[in-house]
Protein backbone atom coordinates (compact mmCIF):
# COMPACT_ATOMS: atom_id res chain seq x y z
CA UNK A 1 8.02 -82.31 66.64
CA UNK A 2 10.89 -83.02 63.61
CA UNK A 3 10.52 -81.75 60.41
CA UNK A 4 12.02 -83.80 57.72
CA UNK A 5 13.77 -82.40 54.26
CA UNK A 6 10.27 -81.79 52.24
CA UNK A 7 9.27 -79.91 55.04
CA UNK A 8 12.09 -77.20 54.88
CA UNK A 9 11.81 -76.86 51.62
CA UNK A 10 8.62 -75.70 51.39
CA UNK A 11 8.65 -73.84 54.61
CA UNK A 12 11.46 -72.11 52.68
CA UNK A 13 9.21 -71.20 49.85
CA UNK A 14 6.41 -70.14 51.93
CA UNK A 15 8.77 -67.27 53.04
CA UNK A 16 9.91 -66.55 49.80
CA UNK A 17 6.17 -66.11 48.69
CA UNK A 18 5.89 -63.88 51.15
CA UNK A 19 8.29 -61.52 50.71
CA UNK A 20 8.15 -61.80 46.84
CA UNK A 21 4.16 -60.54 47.50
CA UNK A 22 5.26 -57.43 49.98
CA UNK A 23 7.54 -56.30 47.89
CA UNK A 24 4.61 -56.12 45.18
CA UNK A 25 2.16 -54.92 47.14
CA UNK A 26 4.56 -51.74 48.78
CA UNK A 27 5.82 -51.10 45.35
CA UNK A 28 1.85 -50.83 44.21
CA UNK A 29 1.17 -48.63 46.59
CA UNK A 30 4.21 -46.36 46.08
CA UNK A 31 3.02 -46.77 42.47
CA UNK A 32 -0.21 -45.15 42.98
CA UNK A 33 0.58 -42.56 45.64
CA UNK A 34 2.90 -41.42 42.81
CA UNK A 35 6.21 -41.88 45.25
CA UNK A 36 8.29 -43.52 42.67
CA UNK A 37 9.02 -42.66 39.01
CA UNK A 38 7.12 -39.50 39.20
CA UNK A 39 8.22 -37.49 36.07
CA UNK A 40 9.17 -34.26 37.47
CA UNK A 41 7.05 -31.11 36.80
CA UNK A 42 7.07 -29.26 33.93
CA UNK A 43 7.58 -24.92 34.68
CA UNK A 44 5.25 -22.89 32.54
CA UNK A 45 7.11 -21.23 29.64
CA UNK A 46 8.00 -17.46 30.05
CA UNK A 47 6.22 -15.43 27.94
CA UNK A 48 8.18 -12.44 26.66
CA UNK A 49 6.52 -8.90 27.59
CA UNK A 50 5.07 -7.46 24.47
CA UNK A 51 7.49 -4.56 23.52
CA UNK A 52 5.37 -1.42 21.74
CA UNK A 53 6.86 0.33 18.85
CA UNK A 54 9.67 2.55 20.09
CA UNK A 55 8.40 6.46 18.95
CA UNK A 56 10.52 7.43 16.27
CA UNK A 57 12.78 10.44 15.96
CA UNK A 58 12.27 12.45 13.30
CA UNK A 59 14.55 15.50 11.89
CA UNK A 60 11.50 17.97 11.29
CA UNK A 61 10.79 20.35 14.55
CA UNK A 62 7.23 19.40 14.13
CA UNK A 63 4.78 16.52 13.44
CA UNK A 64 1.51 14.99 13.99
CA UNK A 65 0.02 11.93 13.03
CA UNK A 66 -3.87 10.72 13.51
CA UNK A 67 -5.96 8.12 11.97
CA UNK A 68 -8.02 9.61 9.70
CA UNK A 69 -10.96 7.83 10.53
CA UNK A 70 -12.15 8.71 13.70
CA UNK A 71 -9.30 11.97 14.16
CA UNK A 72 -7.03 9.98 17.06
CA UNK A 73 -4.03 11.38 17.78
CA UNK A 74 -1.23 8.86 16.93
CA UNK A 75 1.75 10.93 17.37
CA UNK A 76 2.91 14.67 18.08
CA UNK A 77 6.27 16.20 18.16
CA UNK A 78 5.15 20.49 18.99
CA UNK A 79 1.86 19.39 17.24
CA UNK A 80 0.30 22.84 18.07
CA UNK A 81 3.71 25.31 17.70
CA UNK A 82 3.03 27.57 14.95
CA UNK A 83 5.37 27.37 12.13
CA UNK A 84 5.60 28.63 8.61
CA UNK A 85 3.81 26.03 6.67
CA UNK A 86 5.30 26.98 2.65
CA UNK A 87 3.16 25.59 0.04
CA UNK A 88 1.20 23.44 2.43
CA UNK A 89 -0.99 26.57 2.02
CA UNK A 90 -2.18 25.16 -1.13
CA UNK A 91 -4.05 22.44 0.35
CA UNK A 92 -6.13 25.39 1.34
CA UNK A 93 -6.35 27.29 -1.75
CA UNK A 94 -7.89 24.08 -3.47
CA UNK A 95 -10.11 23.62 -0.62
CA UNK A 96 -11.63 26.74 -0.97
CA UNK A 97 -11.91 26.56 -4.54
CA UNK A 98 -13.36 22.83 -4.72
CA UNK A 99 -16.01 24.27 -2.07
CA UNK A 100 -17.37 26.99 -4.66
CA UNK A 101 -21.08 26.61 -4.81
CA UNK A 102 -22.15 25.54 -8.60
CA UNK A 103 -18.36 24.86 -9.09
CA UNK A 104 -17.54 24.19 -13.12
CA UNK A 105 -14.46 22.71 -13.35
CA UNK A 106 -14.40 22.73 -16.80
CA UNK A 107 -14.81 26.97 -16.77
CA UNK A 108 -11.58 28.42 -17.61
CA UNK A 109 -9.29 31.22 -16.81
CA UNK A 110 -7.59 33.73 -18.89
CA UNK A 111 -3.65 33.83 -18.02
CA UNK A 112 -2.81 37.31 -17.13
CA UNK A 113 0.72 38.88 -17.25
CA UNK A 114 0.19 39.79 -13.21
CA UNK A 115 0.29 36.00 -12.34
CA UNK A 116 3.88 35.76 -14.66
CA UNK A 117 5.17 38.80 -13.48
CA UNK A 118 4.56 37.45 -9.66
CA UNK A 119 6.05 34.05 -9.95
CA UNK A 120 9.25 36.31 -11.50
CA UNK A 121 9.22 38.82 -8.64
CA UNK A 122 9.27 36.36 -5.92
CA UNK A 123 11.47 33.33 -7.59
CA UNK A 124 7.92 31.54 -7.07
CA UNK A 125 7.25 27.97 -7.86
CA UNK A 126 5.41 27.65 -11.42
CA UNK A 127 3.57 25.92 -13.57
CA UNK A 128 5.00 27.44 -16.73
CA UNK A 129 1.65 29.18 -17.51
CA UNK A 130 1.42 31.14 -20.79
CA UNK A 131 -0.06 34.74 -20.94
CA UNK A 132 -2.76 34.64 -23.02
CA UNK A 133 -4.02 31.15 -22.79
CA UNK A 134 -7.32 29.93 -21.57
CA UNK A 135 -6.93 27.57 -18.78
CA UNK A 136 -9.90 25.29 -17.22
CA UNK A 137 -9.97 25.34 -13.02
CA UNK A 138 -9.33 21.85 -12.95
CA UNK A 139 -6.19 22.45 -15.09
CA UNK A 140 -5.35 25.31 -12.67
CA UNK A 141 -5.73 22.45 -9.50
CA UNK A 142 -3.48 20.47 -11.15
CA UNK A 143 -1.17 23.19 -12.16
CA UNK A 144 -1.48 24.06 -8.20
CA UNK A 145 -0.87 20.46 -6.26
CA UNK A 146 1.71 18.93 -8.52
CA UNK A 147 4.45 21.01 -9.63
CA UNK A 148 3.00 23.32 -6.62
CA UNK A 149 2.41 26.56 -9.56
CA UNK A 150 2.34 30.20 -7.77
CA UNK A 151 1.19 31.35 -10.71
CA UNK A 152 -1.86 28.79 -10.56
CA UNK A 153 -2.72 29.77 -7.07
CA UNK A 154 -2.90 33.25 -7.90
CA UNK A 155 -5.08 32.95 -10.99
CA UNK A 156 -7.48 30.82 -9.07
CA UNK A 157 -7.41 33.65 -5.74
CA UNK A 158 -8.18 36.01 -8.52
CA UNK A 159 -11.31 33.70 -10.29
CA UNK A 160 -12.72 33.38 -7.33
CA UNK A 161 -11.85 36.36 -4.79
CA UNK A 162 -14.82 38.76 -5.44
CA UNK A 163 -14.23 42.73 -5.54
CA UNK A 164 -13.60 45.12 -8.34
CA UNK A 165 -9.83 44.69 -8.95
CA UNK A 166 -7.36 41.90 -8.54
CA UNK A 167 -6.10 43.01 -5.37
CA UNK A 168 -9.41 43.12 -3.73
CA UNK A 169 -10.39 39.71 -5.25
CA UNK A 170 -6.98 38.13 -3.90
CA UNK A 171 -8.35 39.95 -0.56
CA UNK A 172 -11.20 38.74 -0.74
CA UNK A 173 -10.01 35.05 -1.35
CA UNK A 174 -7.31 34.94 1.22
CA UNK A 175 -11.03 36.08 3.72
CA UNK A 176 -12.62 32.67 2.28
CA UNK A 177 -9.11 30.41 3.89
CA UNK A 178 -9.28 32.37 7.29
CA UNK A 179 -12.82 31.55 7.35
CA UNK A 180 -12.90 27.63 6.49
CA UNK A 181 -10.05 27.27 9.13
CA UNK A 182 -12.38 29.06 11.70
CA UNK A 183 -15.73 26.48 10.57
CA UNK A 184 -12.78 23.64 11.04
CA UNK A 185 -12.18 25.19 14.71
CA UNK A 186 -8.68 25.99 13.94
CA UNK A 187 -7.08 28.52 16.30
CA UNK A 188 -3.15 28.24 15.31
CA UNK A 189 -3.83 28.43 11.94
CA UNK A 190 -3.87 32.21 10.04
CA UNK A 191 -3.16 32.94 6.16
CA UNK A 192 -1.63 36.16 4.26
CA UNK A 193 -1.02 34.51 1.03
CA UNK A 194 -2.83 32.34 -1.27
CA UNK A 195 0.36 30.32 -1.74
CA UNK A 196 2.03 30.27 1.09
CA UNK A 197 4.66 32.90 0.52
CA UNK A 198 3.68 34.92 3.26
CA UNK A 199 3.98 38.12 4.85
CA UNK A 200 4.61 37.30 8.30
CA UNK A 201 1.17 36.49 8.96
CA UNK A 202 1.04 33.02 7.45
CA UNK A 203 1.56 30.20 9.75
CA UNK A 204 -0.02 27.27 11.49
CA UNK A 205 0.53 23.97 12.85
CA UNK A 206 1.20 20.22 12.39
CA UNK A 207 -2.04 19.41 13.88
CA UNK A 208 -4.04 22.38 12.17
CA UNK A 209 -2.76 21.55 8.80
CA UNK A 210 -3.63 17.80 9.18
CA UNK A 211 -7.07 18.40 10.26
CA UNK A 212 -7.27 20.53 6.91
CA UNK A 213 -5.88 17.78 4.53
CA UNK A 214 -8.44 15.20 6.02
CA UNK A 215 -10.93 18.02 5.42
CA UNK A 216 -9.89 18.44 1.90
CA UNK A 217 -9.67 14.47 1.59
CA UNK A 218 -13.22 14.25 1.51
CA UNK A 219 -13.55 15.85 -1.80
CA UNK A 220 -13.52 13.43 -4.43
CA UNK A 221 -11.85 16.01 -6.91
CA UNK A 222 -9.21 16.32 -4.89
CA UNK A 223 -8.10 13.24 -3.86
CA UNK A 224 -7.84 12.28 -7.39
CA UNK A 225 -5.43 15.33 -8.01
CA UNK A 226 -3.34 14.95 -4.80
CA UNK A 227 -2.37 11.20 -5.99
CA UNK A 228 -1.36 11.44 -9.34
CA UNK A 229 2.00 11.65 -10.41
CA UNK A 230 1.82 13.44 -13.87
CA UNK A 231 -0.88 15.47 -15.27
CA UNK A 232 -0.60 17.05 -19.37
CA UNK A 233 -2.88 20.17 -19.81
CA UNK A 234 -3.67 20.50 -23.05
CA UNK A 235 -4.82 24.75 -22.75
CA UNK A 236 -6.33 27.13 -25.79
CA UNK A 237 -4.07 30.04 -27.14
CA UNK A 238 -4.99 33.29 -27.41
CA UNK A 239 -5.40 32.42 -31.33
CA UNK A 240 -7.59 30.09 -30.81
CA UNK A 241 -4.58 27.01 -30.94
CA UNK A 242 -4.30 24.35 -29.09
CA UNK A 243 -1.14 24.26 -26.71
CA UNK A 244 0.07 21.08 -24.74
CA UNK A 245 1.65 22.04 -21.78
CA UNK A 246 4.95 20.19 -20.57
CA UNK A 247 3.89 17.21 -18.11
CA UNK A 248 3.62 18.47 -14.48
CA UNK A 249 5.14 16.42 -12.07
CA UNK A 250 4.01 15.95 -8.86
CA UNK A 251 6.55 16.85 -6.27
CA UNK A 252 4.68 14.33 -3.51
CA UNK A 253 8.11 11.78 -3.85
CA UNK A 254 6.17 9.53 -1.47
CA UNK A 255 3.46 8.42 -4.27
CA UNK A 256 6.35 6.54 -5.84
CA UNK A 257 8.33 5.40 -2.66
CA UNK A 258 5.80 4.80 0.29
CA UNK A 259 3.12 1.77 -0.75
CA UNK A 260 -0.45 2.86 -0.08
CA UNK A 261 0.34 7.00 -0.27
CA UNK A 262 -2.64 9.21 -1.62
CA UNK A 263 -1.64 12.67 -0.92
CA UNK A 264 -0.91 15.10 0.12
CA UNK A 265 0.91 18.07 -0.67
CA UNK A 266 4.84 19.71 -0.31
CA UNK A 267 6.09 23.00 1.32
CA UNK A 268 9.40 24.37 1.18
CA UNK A 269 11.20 27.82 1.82
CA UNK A 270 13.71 30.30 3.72
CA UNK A 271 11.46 30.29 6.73
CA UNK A 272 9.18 27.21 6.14
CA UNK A 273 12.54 24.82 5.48
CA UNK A 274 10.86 21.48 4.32
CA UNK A 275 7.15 20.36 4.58
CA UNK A 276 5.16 17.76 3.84
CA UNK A 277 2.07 16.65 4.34
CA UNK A 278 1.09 13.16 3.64
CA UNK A 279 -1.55 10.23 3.72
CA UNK A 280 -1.41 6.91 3.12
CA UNK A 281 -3.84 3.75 3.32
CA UNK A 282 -3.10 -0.02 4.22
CA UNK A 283 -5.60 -3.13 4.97
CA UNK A 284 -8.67 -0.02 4.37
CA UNK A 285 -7.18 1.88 7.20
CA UNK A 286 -5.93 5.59 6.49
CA UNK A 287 -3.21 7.62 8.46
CA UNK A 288 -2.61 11.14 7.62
CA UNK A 289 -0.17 13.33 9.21
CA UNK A 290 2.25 16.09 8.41
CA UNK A 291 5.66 17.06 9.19
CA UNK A 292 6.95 20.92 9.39
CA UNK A 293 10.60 22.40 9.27
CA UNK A 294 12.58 19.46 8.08
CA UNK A 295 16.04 19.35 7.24
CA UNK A 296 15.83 18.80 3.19
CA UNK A 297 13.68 17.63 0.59
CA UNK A 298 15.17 14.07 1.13
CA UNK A 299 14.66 14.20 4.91
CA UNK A 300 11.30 15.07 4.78
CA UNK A 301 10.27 12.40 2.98
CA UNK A 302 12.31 9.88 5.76
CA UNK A 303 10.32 12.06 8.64
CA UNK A 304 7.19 10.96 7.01
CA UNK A 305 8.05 7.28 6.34
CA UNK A 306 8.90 7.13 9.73
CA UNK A 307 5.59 8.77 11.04
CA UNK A 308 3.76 6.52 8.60
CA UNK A 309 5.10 3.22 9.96
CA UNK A 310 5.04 4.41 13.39
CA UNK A 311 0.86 4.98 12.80
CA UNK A 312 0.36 2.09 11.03
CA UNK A 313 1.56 0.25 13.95
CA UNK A 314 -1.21 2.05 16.60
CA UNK A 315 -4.30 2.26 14.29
């Protein structure tokens, strides 16, 4: 058989068509299996751990922190050592008054030479009380928690101690703080004083004294002393006058430095060094906490900043 030209040609093309349609086919097929131009596959991103807050360091030999809402333990640096505790005592002494059974804050109190001659005596903490004038309890509470007055705390032990004489009242009184830190189920906790210038016998513990304050917290009285910064008594002289006291400053430096602090109270002495206990509230949430033996009056107020964060962040 020949084959002319035409012939060729289009046996040509036939083989062209051919090849043209396996090529189309194969790369179809590749296509689909997903052999070609597969983009590669994308790794998962690495998710960094979470990193919890580092537990801060904190000059005072001992501190505790809880949330005050349900009493969880947040922190604790010898949270149950005993220590001196100052005038962290007086959270006490206003405890025990506020909890006075037909309690009339607006009763008053005759300034007696014994309380000046104390505050003298001892190089006490005061709240510049005059012999002679008539001063209301809730005056006296103030006079107490904010420029932390010895000679406050001893005419309210004397008020409302009972016994004959003033040294069997103050007795008496000192019974009524042993026996509300028993009903809190305090074991590490003892007072000798009514201020917290004790006689060896006066001690207790970061946790002790926090479970106090949050005690003492509930009181709506004395909340609203603990968180005010200055207080003016305006008190009656023994002529019948009118004195107004000099402003009494509260020496809680955290109500002006710390956002969201409410109390508490500030201890300092030979034996005590530098207390403080404290509360604060962010977003409704409370911490309370206190720090014992500090450095300085400066330091203890960093301690507690630090504690304050550091609870803020586990609550």
């Amino acid at each position: 058989m020949t084959f002319g030209v035409s012939d060729l040609k289009i046996g040509i093309q036939g083989i062209r068509i051919r090849r043209a349609v396996g090529v189309a086919v194969t790369t179809g097929a590749m296509l689909s299996t997903g052999a070609l131009y597969a983009a590669p596959a994308q790794a998962a991103p690495v998710q960094a751990p979470v990193q919890a807050a580092a537990v801060p360091a904190i000059v005072a030999k001992g501190g505790y922190v809880m949330n005050n809402a349900n009493g969880r333990t947040l922190y604790t640096k010898g949270g149950d050592t005993r220590r001196s505790t100052g005038s962290t005592t007086k959270i006490m002494t206003a405890k025990v008054v506020l909890a006075q059974k037909n309690l009339n804050l607006n009763s008053t109190v005759t300034i007696q030479k014994a309380y000046s001659d104390y505050i003298v005596s001892r190089t006490a903490s005061s709240a510049r009380l005059i012999v002679g004038d008539k001063v209301t309890v809730r005056q006296l509470l103030y006079g107490l928690m904010l420029p932390s007055g010895c000679d406050a705390a001893y005419a309210l032990a004397d008020k409302f101690g009972t016994g004959t004489t003033r040294s069997a009242r103050v007795k008496s009184f000192i019974g009524k703080m042993n026996a509300d830190a028993k009903r809190l189920g305090l074991k590490n906790t003892h007072f000798d004083s009514f201020d917290g210038i004790g006689n060896g016998k006066n001690y207790s513990t970061p946790r002790d004294l926090t479970k106090i304050a949050s005690s003492a917290m509930k009181n709506a009285t004395f909340r609203a002393i603990v968180k005010t910064k200055k207080y003016t008594a305006k008190t009656r002289t023994k002529s019948g006058g009118t004195r107004t006291m000099a402003p009494w400053t509260n020496t809680n430096t955290l109500l002006s430095s710390y956002s969201g602090t409410i109390g508490v109270k500030t201890g300092s002495g030979s034996t005590s060094k530098y207390c403080l206990v404290f509360a604060a509230t962010r977003n409704g949430k409370t911490v309370i906490g206190t720090v014992l033996a500090s450095s300085s009056a400066a330091q203890r107020e960093k301690d507690a900043k630090k504690l304050l964060g550091y609870g803020f962040g586990k609550i």
